[in-house]
Protein backbone atom coordinates (compact mmCIF):
# COMPACT_ATOMS: atom_id res chain seq x y z
CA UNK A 1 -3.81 -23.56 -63.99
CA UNK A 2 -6.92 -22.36 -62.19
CA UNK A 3 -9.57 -19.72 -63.66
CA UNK A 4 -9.59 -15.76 -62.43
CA UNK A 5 -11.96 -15.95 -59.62
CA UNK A 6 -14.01 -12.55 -59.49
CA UNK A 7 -13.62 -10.87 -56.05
CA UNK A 8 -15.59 -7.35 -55.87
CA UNK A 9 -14.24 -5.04 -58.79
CA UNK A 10 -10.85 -6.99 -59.58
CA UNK A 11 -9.76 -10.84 -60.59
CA UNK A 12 -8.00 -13.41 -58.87
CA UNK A 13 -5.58 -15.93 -60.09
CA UNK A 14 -3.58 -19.08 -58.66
CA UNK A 15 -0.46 -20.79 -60.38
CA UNK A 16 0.91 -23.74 -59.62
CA UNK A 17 3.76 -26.11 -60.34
CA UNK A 18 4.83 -28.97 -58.48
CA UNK A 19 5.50 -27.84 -55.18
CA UNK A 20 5.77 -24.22 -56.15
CA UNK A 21 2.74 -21.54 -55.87
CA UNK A 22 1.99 -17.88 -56.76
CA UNK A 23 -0.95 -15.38 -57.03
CA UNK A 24 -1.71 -12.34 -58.47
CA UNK A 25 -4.76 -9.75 -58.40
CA UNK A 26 -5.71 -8.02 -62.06
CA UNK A 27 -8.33 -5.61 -63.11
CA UNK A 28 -9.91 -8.02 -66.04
CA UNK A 29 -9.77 -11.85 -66.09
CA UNK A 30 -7.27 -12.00 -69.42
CA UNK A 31 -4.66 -9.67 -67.78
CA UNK A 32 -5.03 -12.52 -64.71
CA UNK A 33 -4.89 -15.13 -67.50
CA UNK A 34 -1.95 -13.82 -69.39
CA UNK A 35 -0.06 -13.23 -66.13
CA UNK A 36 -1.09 -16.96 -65.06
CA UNK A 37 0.93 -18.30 -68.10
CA UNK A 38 3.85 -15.86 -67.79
CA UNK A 39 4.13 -17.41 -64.41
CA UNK A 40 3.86 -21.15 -65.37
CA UNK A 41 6.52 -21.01 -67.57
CA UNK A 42 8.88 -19.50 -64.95
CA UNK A 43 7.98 -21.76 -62.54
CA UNK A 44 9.11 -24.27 -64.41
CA UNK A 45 12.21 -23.05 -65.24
CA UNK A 46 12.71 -22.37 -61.54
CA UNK A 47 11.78 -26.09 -60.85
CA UNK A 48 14.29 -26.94 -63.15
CA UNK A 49 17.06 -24.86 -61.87
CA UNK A 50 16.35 -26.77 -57.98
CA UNK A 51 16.62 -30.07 -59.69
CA UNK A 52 20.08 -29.09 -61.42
CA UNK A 53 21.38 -28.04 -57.87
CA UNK A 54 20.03 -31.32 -56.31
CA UNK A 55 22.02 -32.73 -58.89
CA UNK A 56 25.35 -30.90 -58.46
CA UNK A 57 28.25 -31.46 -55.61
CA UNK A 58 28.28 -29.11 -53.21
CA UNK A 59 31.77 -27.05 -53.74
CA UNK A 60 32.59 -24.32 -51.46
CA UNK A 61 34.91 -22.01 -53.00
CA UNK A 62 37.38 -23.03 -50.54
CA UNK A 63 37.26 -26.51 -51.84
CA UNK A 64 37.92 -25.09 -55.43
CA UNK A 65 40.93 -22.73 -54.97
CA UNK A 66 42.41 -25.77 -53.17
CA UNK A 67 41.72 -27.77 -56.21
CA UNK A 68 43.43 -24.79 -58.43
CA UNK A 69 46.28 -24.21 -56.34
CA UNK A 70 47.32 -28.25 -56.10
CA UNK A 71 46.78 -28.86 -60.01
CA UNK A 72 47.87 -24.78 -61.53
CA UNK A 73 48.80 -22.39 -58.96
CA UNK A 74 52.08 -24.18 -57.50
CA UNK A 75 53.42 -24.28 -60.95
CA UNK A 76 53.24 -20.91 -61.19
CA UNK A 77 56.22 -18.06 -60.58
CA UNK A 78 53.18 -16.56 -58.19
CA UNK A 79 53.18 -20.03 -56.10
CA UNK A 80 53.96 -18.18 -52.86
CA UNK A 81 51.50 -15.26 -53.58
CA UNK A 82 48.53 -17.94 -54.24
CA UNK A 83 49.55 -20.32 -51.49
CA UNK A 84 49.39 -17.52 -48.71
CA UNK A 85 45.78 -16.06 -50.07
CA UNK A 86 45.03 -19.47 -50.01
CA UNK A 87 45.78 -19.69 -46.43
CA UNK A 88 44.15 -16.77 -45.50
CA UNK A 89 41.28 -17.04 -47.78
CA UNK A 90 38.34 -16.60 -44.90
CA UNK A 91 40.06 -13.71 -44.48
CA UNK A 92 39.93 -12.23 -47.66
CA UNK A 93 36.91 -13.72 -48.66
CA UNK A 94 34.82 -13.96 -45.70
CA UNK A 95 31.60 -16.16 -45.95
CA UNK A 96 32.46 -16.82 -49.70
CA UNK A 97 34.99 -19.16 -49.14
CA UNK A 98 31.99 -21.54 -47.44
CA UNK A 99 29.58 -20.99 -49.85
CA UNK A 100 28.81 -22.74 -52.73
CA UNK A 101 30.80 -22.22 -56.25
CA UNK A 102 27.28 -22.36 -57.83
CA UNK A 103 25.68 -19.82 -55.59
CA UNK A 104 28.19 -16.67 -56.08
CA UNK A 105 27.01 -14.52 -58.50
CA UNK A 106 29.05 -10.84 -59.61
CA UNK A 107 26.98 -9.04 -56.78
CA UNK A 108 29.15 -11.20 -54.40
CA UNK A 109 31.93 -10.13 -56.46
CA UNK A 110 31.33 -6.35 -56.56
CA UNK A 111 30.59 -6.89 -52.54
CA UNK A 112 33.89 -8.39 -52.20
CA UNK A 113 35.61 -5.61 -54.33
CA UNK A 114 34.02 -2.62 -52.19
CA UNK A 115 34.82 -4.41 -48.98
CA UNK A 116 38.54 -5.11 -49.53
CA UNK A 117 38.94 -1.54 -51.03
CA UNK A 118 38.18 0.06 -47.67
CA UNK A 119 41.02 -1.73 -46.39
CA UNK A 120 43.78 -2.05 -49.17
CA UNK A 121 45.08 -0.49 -51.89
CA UNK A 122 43.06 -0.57 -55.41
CA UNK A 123 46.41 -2.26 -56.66
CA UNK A 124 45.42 -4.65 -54.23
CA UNK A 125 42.41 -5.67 -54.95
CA UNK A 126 42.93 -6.01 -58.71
CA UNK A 127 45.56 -8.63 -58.24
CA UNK A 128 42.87 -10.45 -55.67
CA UNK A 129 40.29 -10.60 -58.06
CA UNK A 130 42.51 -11.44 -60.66
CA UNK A 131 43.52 -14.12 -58.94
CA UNK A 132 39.70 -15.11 -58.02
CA UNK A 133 39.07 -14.81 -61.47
CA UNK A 134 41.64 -17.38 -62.39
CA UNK A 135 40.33 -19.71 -59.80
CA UNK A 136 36.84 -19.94 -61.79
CA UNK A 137 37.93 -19.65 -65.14
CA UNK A 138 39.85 -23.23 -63.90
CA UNK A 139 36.22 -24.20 -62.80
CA UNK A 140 35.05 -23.21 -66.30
CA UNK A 141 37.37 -24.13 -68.50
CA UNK A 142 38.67 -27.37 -67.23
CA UNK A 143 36.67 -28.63 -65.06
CA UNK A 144 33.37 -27.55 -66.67
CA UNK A 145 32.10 -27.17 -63.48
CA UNK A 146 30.82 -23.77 -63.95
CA UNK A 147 29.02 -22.31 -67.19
CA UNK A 148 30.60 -18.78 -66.29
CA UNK A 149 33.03 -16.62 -64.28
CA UNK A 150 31.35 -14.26 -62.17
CA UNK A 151 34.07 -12.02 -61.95
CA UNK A 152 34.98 -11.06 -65.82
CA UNK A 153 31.77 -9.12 -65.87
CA UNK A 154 32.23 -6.75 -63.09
CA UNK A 155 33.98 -3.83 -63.46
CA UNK A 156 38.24 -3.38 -61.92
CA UNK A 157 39.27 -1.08 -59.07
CA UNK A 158 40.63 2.43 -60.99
CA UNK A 159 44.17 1.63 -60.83
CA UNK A 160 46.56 4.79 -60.11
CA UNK A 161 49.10 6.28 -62.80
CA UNK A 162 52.54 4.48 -63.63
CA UNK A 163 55.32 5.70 -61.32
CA UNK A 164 57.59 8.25 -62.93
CA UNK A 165 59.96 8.59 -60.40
CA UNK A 166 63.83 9.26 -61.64
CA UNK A 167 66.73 8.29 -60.53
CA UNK A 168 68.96 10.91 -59.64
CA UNK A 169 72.71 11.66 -59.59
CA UNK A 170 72.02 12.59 -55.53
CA UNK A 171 69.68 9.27 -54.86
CA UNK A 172 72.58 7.19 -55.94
CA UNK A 173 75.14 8.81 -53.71
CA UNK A 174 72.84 8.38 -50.81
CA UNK A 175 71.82 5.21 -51.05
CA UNK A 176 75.49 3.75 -51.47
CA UNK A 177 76.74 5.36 -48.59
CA UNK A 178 74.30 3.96 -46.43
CA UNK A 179 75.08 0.48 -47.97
CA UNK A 180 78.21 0.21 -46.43
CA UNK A 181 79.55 3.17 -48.65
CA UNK A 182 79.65 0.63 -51.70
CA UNK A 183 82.26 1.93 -53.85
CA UNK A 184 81.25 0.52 -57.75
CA UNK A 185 85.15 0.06 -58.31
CA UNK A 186 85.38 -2.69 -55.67
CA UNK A 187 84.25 -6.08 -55.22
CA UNK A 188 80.84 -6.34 -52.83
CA UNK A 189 82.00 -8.07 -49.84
CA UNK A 190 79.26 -7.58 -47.20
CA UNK A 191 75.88 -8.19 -47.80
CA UNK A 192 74.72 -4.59 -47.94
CA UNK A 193 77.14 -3.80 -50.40
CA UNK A 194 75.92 -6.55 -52.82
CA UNK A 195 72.31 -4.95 -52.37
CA UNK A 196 74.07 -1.70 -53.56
CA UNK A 197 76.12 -3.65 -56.11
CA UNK A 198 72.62 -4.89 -57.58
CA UNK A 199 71.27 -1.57 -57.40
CA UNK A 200 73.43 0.04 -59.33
CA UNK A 201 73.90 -3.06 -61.93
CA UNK A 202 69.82 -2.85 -62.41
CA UNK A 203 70.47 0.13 -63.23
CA UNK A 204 72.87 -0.48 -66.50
CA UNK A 205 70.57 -4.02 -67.31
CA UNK A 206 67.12 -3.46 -66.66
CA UNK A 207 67.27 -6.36 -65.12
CA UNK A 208 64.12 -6.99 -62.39
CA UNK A 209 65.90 -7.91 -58.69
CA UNK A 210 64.67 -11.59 -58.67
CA UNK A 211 66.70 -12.04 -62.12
CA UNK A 212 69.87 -10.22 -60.94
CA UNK A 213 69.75 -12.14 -57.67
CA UNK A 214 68.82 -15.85 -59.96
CA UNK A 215 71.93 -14.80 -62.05
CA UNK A 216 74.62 -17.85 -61.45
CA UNK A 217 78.39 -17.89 -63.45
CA UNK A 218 77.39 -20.09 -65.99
CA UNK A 219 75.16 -17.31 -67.18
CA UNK A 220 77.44 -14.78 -68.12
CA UNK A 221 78.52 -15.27 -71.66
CA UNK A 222 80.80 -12.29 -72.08
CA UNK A 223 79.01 -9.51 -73.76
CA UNK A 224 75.54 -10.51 -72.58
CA UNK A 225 73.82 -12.44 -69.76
CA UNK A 226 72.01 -15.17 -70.24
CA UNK A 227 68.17 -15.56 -67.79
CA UNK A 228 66.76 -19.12 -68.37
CA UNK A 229 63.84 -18.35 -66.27
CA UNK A 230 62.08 -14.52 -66.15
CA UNK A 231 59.15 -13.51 -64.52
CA UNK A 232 57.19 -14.51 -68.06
CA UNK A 233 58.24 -17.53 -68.20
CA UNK A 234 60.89 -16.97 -70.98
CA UNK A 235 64.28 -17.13 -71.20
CA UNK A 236 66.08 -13.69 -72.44
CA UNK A 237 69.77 -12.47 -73.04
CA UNK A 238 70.49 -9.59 -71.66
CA UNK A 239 73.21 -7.49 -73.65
CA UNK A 240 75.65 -5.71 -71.20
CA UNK A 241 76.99 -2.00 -71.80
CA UNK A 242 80.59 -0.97 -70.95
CA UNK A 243 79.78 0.07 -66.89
CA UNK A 244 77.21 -3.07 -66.77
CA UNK A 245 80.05 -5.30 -67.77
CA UNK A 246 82.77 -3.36 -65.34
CA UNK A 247 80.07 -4.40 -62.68
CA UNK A 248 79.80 -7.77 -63.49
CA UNK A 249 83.57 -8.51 -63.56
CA UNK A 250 84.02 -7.47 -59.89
CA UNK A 251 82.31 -10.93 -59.22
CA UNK A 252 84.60 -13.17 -60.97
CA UNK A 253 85.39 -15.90 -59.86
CA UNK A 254 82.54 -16.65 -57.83
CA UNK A 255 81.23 -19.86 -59.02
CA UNK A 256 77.31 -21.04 -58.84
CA UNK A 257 74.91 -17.96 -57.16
CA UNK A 258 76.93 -15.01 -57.61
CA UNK A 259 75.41 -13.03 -54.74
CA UNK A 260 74.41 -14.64 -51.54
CA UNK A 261 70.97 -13.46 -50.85
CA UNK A 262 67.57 -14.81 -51.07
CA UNK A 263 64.76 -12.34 -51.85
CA UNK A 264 63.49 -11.49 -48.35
CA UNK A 265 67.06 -10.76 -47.18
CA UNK A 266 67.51 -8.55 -49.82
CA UNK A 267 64.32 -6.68 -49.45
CA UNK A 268 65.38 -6.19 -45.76
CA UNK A 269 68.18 -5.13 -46.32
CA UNK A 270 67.27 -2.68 -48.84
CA UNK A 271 64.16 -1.38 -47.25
CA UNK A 272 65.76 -0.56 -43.85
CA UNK A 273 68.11 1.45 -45.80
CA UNK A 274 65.51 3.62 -47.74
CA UNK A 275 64.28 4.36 -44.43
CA UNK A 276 67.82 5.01 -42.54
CA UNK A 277 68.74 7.83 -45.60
CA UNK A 278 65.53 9.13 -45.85
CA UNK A 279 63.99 7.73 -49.08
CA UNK A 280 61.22 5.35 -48.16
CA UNK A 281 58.51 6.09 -49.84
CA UNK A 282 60.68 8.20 -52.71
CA UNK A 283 62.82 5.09 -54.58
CA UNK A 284 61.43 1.60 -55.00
CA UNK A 285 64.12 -1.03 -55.90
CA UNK A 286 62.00 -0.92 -59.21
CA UNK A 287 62.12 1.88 -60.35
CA UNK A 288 66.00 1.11 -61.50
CA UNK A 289 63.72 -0.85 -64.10
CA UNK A 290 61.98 2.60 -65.49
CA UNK A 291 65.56 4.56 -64.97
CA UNK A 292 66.83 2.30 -66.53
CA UNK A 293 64.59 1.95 -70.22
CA UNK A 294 64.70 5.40 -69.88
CA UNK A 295 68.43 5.52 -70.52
CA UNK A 296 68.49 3.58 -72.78
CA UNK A 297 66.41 4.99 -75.25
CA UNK A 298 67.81 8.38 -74.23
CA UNK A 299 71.78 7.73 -74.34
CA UNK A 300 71.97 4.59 -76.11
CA UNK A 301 69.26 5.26 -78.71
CA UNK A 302 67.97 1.78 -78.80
CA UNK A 303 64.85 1.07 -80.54
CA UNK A 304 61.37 0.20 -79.14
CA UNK A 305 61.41 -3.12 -80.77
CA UNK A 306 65.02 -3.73 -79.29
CA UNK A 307 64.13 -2.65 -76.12
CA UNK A 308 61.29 -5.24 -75.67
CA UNK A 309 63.98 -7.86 -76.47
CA UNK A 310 66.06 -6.78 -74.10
CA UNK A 311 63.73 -6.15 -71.34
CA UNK A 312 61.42 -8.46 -71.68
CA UNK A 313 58.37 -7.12 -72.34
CA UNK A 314 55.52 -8.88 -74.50
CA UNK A 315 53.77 -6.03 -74.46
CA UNK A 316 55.14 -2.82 -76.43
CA UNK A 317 52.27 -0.22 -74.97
CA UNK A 318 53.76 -1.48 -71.40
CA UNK A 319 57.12 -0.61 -72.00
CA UNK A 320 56.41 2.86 -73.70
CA UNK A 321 53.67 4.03 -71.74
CA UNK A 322 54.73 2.58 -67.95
CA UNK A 323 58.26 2.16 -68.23
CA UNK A 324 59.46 4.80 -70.45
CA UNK A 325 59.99 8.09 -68.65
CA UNK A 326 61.55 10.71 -69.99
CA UNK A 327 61.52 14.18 -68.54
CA UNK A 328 60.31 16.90 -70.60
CA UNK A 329 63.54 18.80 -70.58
CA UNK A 330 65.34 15.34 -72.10
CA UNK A 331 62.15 15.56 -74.85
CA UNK A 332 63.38 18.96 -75.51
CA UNK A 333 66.41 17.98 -76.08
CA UNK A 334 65.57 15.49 -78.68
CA UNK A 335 64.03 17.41 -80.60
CA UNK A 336 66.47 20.30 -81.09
CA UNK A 337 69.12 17.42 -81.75
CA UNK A 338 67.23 16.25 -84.39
């Protein structure tokens, strides 16, 4: 490290390390000294930090996500979800997906966040980071490639309220008879009337569409039905009430899959009829789910902890404070009855 050199009323300094130089201009010679060492010292750790990325592969983001979705991500109920973001990753990402695992810091992150919300939802872009942030916690936790995950530390799109939304008396009525008039007494024959047959038997299970349409004859076991594989990951029995199991014995005698559709042709179906009635945008195929917790607690007067069973949920403050929905005239009513 060189001396201050005096030039007119102030001090000069130089600092060097290896290849890497700085200066600096003080009023006295010890505030150019005490800068001079400051410097050194970070210097060096900056010399250090070149040689550790000499030293590292170069990993585009690309490269890791691939990585992720070959070894985690196709075992995973969200396969499809990862494997099309994967696709379309310079897309969503833009330059990130080129650049270097060990160059993106949160700033990219937060840049990435504030981009995507000008063109998607907030819901959105919480489930994209999400899954970005499950990309390089694989990178940190088992491939201890990365020290951290740049993502945990910034802060998660504001995500709007639960939906609320009832099912009425009236929505029933006109979605059936714009599914082929599906009359609940009767056997579904064409495929709209099995999408109406599901709706209505979502309705009595809480049951999410992907299980109802996964459920096969070897799963019904009388007073209950039997899901091997849920959107957790574990199996549940589903107890069935008196109109559940009325709906589930118009389909005996159908052996394997009891109804025919796959979930796009469902959701086609289903979503072109929201829109023929007038309804798109009211009803969402899930929201049988809320109707139907709500009901349950309501008529049935089933227990939180019973409910979770039932439904599924791992989570008790999910069920009560998202899926739970009564109105406040039901409220009322519960407490005069009690």
């Amino acid at each position: 490290m060189q001396k201050p050199v005096k030039r007119g009323n102030s001090y000069r300094i130089q600092v060097k390390y290896k290849h890497l130089r700085d200066a600096a201009t003080r009023d006295t010679a010890k505030e150019c000294t005490d800068w001079a060492a400051r410097r050194l010292m970070e210097l060096q750790l900056q010399y250090q930090e070149e040689l550790k990325k000499l030293e590292q592969p170069d990993i585009p983001f690309s490269e890791l996500f691939t990585q992720y979705y070959e070894n985690v991500g196709k075992h995973k109920k969200s396969s499809s979800y990862i494997k099309n973001y994967l696709k379309r990753l310079n897309y969503y990402c833009g330059y990130l997906a080129n650049t270097s695992i060990y160059d993106i810091t949160p700033q990219d992150m937060v840049a990435l966040r504030d981009r995507r919300l000008k063109v998607v939802k907030s819901s959105t872009v919480s489930r994209e980071l999400s899954l970005c942030s499950a990309v390089f916690t694989y990178a940190v936790s088992e491939l201890f490639l990365l020290k951290d995950n740049p993502v945990q530390v910034i802060k998660k799109p504001s995500l709007p309220p639960p939906r609320n939304q009832r099912i009425t008396d009236e929505h029933v009525k006109i979605i059936l008879a714009g599914l082929d008039n599906y009359n609940e007494e009767k056997e579904p024959v064409t495929p709209a009337q099995e999408v109406a047959w599901a709706f209505l038997f979502a309705m009595e299970s809480s049951m999410r569409r992907g299980e109802i349409l996964g459920i096969h004859d070897i799963h019904d076991f009388g007073d209950y039905v039997h899901l091997p594989d849920t959107k957790n990951g574990s199996a549940r029995d589903v107890p069935l009430t008196t109109r559940g199991r009325k709906l589930l014995d118009l389909l005996k005698g159908r052996k394997g899959k009891l109804l025919k559709h796959n979930s796009n042709s469902f959701r086609l179906i289903w979503q072109r009829n929201l829109a023929k009635v007038g309804l798109n945008g009211v009803i969402t195929f899930h929201d049988t789910r809320h109707e139907a917790i709500t009901r349950l607690v309501n008529i049935q007067k089933i227990p939180v902890e019973i409910l979770a069973k039932i439904t599924g949920h791992k989570t008790i403050n999910v069920l009560v404070n998202t899926y739970y929905n009564p109105s406040a005239s039901e409220i009322a009513k519960m407490l005069n009855a009690a």
